[in-house]
N, C-alpha and C. Protein backbone atom coordinates (compact mmCIF):
# COMPACT_ATOMS: atom_id res chain seq x y z
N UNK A 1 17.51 2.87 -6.39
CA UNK A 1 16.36 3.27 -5.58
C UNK A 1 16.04 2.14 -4.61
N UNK A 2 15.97 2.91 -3.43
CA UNK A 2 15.49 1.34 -2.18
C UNK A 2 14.25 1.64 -1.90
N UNK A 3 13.55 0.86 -1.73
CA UNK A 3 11.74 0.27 -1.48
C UNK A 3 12.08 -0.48 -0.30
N UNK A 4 11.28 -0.24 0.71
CA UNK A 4 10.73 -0.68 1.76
C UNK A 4 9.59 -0.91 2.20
N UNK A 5 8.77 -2.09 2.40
CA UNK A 5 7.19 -2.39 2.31
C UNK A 5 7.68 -3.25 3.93
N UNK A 6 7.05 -2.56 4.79
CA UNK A 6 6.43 -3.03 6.60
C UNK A 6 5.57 -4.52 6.13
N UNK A 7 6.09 -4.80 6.87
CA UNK A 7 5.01 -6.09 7.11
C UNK A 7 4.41 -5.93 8.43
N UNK A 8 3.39 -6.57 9.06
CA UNK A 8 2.82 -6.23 10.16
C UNK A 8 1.31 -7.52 10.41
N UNK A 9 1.21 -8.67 11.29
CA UNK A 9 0.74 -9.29 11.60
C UNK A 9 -0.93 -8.94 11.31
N UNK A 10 -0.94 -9.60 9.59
CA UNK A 10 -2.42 -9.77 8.94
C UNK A 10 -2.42 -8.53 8.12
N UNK A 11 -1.69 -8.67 7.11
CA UNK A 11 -1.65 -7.83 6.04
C UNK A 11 -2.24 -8.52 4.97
N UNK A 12 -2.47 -7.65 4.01
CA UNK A 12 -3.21 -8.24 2.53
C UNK A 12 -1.93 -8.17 1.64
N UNK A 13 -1.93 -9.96 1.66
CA UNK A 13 -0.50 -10.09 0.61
C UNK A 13 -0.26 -9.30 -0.95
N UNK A 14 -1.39 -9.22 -1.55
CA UNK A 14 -1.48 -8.84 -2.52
C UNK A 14 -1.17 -7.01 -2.49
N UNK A 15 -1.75 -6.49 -1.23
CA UNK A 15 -1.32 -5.24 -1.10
C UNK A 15 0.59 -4.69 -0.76
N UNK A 16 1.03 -6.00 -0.46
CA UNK A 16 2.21 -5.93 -0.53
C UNK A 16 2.92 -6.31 -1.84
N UNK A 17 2.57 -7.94 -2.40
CA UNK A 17 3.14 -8.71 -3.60
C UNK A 17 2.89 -7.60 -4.85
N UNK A 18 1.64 -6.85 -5.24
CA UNK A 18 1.69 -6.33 -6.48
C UNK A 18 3.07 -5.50 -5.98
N UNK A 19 3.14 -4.33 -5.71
CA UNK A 19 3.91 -3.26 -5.47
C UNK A 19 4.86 -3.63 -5.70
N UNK A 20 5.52 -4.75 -4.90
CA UNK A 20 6.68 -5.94 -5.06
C UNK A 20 6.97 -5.96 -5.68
N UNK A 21 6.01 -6.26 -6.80
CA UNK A 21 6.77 -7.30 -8.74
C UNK A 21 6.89 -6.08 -9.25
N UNK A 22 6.00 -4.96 -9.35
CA UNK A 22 6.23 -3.81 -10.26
C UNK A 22 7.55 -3.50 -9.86
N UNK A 23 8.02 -2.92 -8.79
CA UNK A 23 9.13 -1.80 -8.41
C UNK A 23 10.37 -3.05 -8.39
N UNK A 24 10.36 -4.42 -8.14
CA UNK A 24 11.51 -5.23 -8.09
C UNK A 24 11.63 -5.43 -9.53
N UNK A 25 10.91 -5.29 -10.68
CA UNK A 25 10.80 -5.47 -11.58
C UNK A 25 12.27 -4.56 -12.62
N UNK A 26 11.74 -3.56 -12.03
CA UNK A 26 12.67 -1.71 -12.61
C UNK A 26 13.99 -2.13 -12.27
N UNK A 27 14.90 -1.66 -13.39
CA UNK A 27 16.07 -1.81 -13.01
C UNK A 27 16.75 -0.99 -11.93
N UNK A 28 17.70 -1.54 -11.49
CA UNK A 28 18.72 -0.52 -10.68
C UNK A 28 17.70 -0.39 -9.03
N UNK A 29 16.18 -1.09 -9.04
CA UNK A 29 15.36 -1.00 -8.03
C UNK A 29 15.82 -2.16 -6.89
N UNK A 30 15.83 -1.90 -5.80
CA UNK A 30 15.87 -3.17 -4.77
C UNK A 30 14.59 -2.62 -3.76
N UNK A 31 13.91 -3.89 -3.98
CA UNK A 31 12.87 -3.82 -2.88
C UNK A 31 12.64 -4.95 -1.47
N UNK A 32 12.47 -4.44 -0.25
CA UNK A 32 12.46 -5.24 0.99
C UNK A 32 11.62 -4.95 1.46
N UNK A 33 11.18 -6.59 2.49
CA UNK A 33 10.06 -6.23 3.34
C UNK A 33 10.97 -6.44 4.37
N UNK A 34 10.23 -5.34 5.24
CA UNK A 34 10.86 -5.25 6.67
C UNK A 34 10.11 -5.31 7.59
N UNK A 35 10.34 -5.72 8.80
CA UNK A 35 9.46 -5.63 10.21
C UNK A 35 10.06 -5.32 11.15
N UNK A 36 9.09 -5.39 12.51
CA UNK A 36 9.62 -4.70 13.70
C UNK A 36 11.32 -5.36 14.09
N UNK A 37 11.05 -7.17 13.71
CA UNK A 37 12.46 -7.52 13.74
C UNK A 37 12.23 -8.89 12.34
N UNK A 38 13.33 -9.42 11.88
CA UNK A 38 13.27 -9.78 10.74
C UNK A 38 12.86 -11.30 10.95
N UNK A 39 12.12 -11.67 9.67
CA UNK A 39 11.62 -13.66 10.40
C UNK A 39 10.43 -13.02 9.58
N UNK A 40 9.34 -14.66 9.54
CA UNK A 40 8.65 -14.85 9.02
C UNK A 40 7.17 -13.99 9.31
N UNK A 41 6.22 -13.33 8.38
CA UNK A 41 5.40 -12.59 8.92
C UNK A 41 3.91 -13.43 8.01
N UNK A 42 2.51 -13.23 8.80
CA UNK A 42 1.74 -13.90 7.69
C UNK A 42 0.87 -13.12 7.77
N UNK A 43 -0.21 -13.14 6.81
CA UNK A 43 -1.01 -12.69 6.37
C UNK A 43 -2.46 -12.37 6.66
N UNK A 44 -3.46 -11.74 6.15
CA UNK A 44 -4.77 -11.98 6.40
C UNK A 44 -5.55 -13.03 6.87
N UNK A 45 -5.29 -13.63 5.87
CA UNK A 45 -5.97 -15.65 5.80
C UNK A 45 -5.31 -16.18 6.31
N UNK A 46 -3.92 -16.00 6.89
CA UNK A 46 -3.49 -16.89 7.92
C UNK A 46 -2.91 -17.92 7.06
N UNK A 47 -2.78 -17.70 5.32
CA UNK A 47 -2.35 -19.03 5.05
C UNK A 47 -0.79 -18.83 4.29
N UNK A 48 -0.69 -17.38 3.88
CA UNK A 48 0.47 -16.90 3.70
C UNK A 48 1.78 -16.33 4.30
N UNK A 49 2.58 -16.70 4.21
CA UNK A 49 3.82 -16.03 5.46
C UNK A 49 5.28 -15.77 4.18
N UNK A 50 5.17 -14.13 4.13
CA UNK A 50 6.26 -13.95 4.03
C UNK A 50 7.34 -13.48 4.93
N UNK A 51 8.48 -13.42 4.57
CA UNK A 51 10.15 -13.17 5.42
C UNK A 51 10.55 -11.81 4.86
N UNK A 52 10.29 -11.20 6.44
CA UNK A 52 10.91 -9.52 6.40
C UNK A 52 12.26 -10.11 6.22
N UNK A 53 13.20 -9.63 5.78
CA UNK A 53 14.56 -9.58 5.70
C UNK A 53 15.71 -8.72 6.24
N UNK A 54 14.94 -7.76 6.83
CA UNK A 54 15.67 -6.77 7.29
C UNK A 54 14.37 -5.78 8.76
N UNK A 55 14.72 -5.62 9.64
CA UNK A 55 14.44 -4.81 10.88
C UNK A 55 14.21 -3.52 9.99
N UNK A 56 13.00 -2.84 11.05
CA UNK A 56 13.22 -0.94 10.77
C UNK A 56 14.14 -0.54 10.93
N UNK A 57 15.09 -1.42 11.76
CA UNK A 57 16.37 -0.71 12.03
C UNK A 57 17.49 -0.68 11.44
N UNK A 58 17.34 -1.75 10.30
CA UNK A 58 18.15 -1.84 9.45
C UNK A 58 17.98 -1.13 7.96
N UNK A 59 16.82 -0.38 8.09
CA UNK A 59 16.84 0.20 6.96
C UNK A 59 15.85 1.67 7.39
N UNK A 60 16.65 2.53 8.37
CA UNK A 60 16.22 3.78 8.43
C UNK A 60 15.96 4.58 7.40
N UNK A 61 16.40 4.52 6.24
CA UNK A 61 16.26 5.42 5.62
C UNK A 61 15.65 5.46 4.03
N UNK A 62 15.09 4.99 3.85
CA UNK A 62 14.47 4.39 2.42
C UNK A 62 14.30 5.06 1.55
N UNK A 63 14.56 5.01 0.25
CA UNK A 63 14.08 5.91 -0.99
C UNK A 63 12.81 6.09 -0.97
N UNK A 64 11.83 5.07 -0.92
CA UNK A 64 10.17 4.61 -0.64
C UNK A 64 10.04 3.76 0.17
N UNK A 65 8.81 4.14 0.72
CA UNK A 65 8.39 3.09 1.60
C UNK A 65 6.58 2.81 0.93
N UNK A 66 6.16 1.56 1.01
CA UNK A 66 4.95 1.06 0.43
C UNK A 66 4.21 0.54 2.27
N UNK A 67 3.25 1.04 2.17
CA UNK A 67 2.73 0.66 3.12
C UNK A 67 1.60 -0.29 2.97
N UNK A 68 1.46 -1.33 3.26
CA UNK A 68 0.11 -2.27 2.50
C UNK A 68 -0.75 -2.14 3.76
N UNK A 69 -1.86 -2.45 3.42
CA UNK A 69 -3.61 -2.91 4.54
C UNK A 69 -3.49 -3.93 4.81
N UNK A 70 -4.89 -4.49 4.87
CA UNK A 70 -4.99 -5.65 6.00
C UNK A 70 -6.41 -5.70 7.00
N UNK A 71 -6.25 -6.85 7.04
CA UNK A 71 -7.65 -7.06 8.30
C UNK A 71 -6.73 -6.75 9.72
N UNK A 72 -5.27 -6.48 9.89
CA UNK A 72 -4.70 -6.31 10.67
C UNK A 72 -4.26 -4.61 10.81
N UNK A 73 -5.03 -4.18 9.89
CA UNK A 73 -4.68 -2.66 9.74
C UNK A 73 -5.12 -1.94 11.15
N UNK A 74 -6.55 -2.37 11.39
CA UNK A 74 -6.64 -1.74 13.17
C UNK A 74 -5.95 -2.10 14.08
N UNK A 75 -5.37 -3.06 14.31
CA UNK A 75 -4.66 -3.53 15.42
C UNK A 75 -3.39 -3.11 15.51
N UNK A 76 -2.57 -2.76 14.42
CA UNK A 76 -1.31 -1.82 13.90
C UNK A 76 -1.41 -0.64 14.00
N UNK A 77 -2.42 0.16 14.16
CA UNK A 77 -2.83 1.57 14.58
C UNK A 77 -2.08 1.77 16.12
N UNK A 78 -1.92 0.82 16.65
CA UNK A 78 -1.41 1.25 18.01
C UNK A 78 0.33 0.37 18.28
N UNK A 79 0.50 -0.16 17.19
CA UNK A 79 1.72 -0.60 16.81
C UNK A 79 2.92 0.92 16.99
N UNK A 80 3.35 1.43 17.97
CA UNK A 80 4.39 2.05 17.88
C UNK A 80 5.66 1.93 16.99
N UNK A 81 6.13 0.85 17.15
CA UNK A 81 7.36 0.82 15.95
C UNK A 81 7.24 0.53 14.84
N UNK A 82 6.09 0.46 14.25
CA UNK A 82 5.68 0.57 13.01
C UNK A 82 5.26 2.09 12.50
N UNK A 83 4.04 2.70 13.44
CA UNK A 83 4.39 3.73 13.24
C UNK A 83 5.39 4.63 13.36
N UNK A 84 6.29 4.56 14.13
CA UNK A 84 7.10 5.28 14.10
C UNK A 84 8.85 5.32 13.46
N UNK A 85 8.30 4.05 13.23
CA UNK A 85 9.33 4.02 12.12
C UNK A 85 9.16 4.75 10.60
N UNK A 86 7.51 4.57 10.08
CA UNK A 86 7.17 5.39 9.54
C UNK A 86 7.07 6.66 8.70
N UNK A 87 6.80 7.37 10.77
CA UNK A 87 7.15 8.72 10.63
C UNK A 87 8.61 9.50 10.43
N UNK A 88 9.24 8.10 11.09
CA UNK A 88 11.19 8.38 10.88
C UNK A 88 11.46 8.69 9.19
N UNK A 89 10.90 7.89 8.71
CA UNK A 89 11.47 6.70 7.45
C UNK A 89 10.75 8.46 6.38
N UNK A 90 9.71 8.84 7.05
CA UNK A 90 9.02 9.46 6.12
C UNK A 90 9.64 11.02 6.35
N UNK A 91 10.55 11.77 6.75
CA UNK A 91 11.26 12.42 6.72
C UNK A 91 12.74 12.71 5.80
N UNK A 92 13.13 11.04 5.48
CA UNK A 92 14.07 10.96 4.45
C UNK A 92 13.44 10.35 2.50
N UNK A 93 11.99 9.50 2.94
CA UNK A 93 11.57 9.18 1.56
C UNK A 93 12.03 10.13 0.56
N UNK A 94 12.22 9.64 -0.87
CA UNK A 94 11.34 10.73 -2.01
C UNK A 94 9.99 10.36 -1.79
N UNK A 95 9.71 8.94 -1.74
CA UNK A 95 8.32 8.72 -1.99
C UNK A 95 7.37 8.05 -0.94
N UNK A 96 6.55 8.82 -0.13
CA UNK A 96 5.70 7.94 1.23
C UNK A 96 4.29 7.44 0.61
N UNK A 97 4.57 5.93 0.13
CA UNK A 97 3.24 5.56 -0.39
C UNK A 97 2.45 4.70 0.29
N UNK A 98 1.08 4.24 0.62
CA UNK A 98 0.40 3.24 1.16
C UNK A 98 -0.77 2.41 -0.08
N UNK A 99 -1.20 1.21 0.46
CA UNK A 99 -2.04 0.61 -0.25
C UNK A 99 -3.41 0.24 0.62
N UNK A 100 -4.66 0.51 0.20
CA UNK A 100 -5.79 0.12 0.79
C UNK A 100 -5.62 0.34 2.29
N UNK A 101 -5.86 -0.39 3.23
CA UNK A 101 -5.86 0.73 4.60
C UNK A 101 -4.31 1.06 5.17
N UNK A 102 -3.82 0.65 4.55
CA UNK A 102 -2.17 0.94 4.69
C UNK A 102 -2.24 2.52 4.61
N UNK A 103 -3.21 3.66 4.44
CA UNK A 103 -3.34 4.44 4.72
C UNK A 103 -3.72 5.22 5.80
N UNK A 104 -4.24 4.06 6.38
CA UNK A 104 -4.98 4.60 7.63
C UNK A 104 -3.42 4.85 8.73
N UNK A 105 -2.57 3.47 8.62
CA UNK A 105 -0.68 3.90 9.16
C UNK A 105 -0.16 5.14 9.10
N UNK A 106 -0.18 5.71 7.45
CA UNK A 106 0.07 7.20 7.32
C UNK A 106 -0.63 7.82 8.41
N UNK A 107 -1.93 7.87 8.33
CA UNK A 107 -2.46 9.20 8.99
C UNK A 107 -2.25 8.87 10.62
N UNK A 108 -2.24 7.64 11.43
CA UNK A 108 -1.53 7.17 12.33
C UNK A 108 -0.27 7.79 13.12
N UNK A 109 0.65 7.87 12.06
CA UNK A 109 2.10 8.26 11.89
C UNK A 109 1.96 9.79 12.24
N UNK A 110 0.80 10.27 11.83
CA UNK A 110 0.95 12.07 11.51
C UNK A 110 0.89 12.74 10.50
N UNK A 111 1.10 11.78 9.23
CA UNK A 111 1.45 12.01 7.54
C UNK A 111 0.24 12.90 7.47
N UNK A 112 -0.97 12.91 7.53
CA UNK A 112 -2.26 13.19 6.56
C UNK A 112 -3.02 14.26 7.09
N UNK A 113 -2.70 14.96 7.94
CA UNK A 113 -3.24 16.03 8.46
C UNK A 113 -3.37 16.74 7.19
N UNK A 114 -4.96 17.25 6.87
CA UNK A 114 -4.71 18.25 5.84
C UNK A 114 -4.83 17.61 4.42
N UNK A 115 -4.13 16.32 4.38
CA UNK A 115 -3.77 15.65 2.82
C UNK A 115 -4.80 15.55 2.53
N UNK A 116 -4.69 15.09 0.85
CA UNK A 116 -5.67 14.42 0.32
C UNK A 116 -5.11 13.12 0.05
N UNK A 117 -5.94 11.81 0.80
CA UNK A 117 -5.83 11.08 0.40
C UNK A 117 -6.77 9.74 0.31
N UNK A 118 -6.85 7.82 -0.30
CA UNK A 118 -7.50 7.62 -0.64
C UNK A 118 -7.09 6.05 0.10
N UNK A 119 -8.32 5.48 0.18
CA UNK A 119 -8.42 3.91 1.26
C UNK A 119 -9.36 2.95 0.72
N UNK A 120 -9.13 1.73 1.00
CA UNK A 120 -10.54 1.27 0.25
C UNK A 120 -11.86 1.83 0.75
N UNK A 121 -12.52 1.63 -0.43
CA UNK A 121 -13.91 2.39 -0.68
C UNK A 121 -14.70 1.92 0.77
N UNK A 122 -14.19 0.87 1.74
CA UNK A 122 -15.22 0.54 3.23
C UNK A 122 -14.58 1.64 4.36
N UNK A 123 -13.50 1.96 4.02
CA UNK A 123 -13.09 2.88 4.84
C UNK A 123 -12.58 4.39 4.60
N UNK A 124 -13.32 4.80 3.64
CA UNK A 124 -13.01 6.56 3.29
C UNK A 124 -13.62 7.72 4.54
N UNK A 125 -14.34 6.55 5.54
CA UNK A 125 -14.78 7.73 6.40
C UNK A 125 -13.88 7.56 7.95
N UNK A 126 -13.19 6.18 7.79
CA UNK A 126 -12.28 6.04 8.87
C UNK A 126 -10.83 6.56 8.55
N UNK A 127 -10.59 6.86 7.43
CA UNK A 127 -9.76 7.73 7.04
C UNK A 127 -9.49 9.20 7.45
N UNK A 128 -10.72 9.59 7.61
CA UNK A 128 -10.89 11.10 8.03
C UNK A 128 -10.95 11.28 9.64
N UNK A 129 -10.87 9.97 9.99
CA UNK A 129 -10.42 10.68 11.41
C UNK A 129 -8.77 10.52 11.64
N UNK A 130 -8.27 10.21 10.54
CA UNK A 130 -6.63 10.46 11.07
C UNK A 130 -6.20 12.08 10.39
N UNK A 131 -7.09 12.69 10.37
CA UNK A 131 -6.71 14.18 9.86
C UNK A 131 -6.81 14.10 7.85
N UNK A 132 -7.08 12.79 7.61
CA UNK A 132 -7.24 12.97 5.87
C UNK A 132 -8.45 13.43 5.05
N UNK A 133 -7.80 13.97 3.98
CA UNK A 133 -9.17 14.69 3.39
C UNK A 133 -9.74 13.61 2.37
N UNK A 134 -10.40 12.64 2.77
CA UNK A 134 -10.31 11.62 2.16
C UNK A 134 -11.11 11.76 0.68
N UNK A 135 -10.64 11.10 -0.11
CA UNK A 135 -11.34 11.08 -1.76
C UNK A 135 -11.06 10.05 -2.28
N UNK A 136 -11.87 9.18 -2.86
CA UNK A 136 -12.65 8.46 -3.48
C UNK A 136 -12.04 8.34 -4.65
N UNK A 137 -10.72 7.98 -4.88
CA UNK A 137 -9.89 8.01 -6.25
C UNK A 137 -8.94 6.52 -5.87
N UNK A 138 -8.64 5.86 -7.54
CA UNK A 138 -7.86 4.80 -7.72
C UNK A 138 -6.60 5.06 -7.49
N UNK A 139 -5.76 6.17 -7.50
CA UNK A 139 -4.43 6.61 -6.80
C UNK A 139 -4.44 8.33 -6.89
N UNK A 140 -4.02 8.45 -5.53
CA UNK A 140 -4.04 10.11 -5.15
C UNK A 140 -2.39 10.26 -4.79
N UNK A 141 -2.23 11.43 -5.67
CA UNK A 141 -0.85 11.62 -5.57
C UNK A 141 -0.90 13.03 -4.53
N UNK A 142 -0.27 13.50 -3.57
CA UNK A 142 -0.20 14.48 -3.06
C UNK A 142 1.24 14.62 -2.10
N UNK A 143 1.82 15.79 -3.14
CA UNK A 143 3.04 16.00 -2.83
C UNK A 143 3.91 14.48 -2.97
N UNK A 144 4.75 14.38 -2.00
CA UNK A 144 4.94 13.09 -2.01
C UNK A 144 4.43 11.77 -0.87
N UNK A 145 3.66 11.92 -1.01
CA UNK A 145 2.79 11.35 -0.03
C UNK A 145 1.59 10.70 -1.30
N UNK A 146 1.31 9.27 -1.62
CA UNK A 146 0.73 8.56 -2.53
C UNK A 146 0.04 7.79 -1.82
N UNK A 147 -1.36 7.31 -1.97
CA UNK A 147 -2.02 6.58 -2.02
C UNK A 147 -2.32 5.77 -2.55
N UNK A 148 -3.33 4.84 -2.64
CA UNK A 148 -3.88 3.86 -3.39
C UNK A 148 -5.37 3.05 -2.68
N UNK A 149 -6.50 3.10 -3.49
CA UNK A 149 -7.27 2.20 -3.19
C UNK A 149 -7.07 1.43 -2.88
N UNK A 150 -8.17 0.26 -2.75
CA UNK A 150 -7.97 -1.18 -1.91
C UNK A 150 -7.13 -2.00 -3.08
N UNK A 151 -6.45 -2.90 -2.26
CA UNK A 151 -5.88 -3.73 -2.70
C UNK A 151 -5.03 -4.28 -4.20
N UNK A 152 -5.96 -3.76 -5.35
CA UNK A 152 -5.58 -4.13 -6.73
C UNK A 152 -4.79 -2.48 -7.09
N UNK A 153 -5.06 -1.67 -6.43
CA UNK A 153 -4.94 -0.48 -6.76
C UNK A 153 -3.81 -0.03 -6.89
N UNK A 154 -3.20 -0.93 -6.27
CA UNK A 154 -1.49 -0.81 -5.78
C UNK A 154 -0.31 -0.91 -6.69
N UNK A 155 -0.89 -2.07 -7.65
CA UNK A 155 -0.50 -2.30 -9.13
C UNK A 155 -0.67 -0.75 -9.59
N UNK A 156 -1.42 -0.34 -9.76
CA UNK A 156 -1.69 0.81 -10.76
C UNK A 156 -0.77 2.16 -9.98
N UNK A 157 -1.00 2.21 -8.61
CA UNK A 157 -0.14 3.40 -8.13
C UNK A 157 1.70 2.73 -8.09
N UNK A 158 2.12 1.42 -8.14
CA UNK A 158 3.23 1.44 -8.30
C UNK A 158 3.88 1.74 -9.87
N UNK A 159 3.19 1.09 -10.83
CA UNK A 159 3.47 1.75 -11.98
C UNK A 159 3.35 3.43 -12.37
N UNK A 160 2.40 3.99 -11.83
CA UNK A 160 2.31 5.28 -11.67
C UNK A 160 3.28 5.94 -11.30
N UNK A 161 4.11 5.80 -9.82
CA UNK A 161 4.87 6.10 -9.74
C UNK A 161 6.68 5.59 -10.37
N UNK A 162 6.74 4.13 -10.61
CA UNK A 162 7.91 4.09 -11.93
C UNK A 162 8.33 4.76 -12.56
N UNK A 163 6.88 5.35 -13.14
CA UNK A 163 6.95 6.79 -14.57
C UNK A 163 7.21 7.94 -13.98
N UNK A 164 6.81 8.21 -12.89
CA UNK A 164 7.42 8.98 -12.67
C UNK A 164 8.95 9.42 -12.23
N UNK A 165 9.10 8.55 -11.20
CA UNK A 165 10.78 8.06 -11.08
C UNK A 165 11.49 8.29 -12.28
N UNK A 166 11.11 7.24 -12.99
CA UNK A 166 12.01 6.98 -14.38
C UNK A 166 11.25 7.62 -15.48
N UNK A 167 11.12 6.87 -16.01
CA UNK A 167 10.04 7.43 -17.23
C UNK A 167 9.12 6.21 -17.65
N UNK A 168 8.35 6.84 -18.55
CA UNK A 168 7.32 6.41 -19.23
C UNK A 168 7.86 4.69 -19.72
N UNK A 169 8.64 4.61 -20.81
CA UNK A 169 8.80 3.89 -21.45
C UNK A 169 9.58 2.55 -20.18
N UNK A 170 10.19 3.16 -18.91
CA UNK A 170 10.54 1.91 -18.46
C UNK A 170 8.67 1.44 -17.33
N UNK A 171 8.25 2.09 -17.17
CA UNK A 171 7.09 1.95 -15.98
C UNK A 171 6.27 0.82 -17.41
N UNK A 172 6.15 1.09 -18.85
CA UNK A 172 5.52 0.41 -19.71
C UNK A 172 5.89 -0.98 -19.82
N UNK A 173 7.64 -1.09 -20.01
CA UNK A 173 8.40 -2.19 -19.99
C UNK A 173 7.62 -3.20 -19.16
N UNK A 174 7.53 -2.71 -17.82
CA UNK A 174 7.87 -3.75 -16.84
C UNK A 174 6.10 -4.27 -17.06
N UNK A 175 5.21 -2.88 -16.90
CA UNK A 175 3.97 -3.69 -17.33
C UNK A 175 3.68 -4.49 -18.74
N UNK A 176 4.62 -4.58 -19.25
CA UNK A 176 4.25 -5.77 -20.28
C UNK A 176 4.99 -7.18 -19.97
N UNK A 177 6.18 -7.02 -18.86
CA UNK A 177 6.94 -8.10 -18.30
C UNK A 177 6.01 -8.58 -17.26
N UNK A 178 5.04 -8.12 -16.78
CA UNK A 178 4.22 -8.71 -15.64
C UNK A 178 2.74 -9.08 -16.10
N UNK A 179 2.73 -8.56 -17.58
CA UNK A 179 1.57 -9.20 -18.50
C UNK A 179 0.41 -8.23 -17.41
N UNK A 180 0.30 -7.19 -16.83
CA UNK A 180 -0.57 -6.26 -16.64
C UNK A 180 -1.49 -5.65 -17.44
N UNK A 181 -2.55 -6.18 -17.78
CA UNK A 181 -3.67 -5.99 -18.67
C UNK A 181 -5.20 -5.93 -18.06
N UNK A 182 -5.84 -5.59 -17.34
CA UNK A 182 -7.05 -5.94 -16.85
C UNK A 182 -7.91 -5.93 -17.56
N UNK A 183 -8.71 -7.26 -17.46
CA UNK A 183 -9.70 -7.93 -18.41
C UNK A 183 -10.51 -8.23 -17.20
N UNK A 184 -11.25 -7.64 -16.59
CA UNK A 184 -11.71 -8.40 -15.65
C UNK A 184 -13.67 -8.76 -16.38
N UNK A 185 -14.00 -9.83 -15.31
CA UNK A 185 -14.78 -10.96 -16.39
C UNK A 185 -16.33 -10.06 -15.95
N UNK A 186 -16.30 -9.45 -14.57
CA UNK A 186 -17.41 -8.35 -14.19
C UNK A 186 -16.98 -6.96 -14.32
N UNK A 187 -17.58 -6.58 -13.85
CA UNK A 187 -17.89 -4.90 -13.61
C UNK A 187 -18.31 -4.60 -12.17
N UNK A 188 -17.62 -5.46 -11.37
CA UNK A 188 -18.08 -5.22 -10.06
C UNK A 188 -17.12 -5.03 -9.23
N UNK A 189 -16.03 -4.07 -9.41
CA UNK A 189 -14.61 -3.58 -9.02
C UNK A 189 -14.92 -2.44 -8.07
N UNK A 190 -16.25 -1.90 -8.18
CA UNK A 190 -15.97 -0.38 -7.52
C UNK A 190 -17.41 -0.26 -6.72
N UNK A 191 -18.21 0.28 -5.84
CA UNK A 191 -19.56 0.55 -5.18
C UNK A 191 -20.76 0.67 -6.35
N UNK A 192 -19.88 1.63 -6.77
CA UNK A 192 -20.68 2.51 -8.17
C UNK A 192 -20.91 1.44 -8.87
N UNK A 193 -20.19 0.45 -9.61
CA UNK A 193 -20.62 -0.23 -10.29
C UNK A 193 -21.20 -1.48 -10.14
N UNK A 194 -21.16 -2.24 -8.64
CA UNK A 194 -21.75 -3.39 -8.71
C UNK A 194 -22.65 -3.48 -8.32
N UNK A 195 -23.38 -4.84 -9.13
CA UNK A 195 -24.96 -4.87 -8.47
C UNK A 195 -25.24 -4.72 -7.16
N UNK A 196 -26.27 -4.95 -7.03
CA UNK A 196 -26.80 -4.31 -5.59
C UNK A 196 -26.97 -5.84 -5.50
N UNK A 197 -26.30 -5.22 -4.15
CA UNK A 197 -26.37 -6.89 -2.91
C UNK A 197 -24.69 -6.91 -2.44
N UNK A 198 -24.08 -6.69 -3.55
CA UNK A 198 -22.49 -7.02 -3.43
C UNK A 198 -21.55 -6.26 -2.49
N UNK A 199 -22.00 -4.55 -2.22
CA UNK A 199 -21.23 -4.22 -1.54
C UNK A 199 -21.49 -4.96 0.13
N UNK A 200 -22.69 -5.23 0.10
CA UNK A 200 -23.08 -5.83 1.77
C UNK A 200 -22.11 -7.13 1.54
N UNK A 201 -22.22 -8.48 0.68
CA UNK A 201 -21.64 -9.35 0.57
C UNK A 201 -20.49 -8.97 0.83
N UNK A 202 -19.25 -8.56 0.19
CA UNK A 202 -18.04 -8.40 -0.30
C UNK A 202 -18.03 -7.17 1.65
N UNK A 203 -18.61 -6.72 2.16
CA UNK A 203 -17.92 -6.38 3.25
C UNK A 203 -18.05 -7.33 3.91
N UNK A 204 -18.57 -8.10 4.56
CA UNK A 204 -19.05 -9.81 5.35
C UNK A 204 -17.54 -10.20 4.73
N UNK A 205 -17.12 -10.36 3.43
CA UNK A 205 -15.49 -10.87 3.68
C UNK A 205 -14.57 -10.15 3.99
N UNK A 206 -14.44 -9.07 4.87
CA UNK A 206 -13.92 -8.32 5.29
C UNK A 206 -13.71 -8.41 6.71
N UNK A 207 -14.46 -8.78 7.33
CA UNK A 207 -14.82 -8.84 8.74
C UNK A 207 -13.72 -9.99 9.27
């Protein structure tokens, strides 16, 4: 199975790296990041830079493609060869997945007309102007077209889909090889649940 995750100037590493370890994890899996052309790409914070390894053009045709977010997610909205590599790439997938606004690319592309699908919780209403029926879920599977909340979410929709690929018992494997357990020390993961003050805070680091 080949995985393909876009890189694109100010992505959220983590919306790329989880997806990464899960699916490079699976046997018989090869996963690449690719860009418009191959070389070093960085991140949100400006302090991370990973290496596409391969052009869109070198990998037309992908088993999956993972699409990650970003504080660079608007400015990639008008990225042509990203989208449209995309929309190429998403004609041969089994599986067209995104992470946190890495959804907003799909509906960009053309993918979401109609779909149901899901973005971080600051942007479920900028979602709906790329034609998505947006909902408020930790991973939305529709058809083959997958989503994922913001950022951490990605972990959970790449194992999600493993099991499905393969099965149960290898998608389990690998989450016990990556020590995937969430213990987290609050309860302040979602709108719904955190105190009041936090969603205003926690968007201010967004900006």
């Amino acid at each position: 199975m080949q995985v393909a995750i876009p890189l694109y100037p100010r992505y959220t590493a983590l919306d790329a790296v989880g997806p990464y370890t899960v699916l490079a994890f699976a046997p018989g899996w090869t996963v690449t990041f690719v860009a418009e052309e191959a070389g070093p790409v960085t991140d949100d914070q400006g302090t991370l830079t990973l290496t596409a390894t391969a052009s869109y053009a070198d990998m037309p045709r992908p088993d999956v493609i993972v699409v990650p977010g970003g504080l660079g997610t608007l400015d990639a909205l008008s990225d042509t060869a990203l989208t449209g590599w995309i929309r190429q790439a998403h004609e041969h997938t089994t599986w067209t997945t995104s992470v946190c606004s890495g959804s907003l690319l799909l509906g960009a592309a053309g993918l979401l007309k109609g779909v149901q699908a899901t973005t971080h919780w600051a942007l479920l209403d900028l979602l709906k102007e790329g034609g998505a029926v947006a909902v408020s879920q930790r991973v939305v599977k529709e058809g083959k077209i997958w989503t994922a909340a913001g950022v951490s979410a990605g972990i959970d929709m790449a194992l999600t889909l493993l099991a499905q690929a393969t099965d149960e018992e290898t998608a389990q494997s690998v989450q016990l090889a990556i020590e995937y357990d969430p213990q987290p020390p609050f309860t302040a993961g979602s709108p719904d649940k955190a105190p009041e003050g936090t969603a205003e805070r926690a968007l201010r680091l967004l900006i």
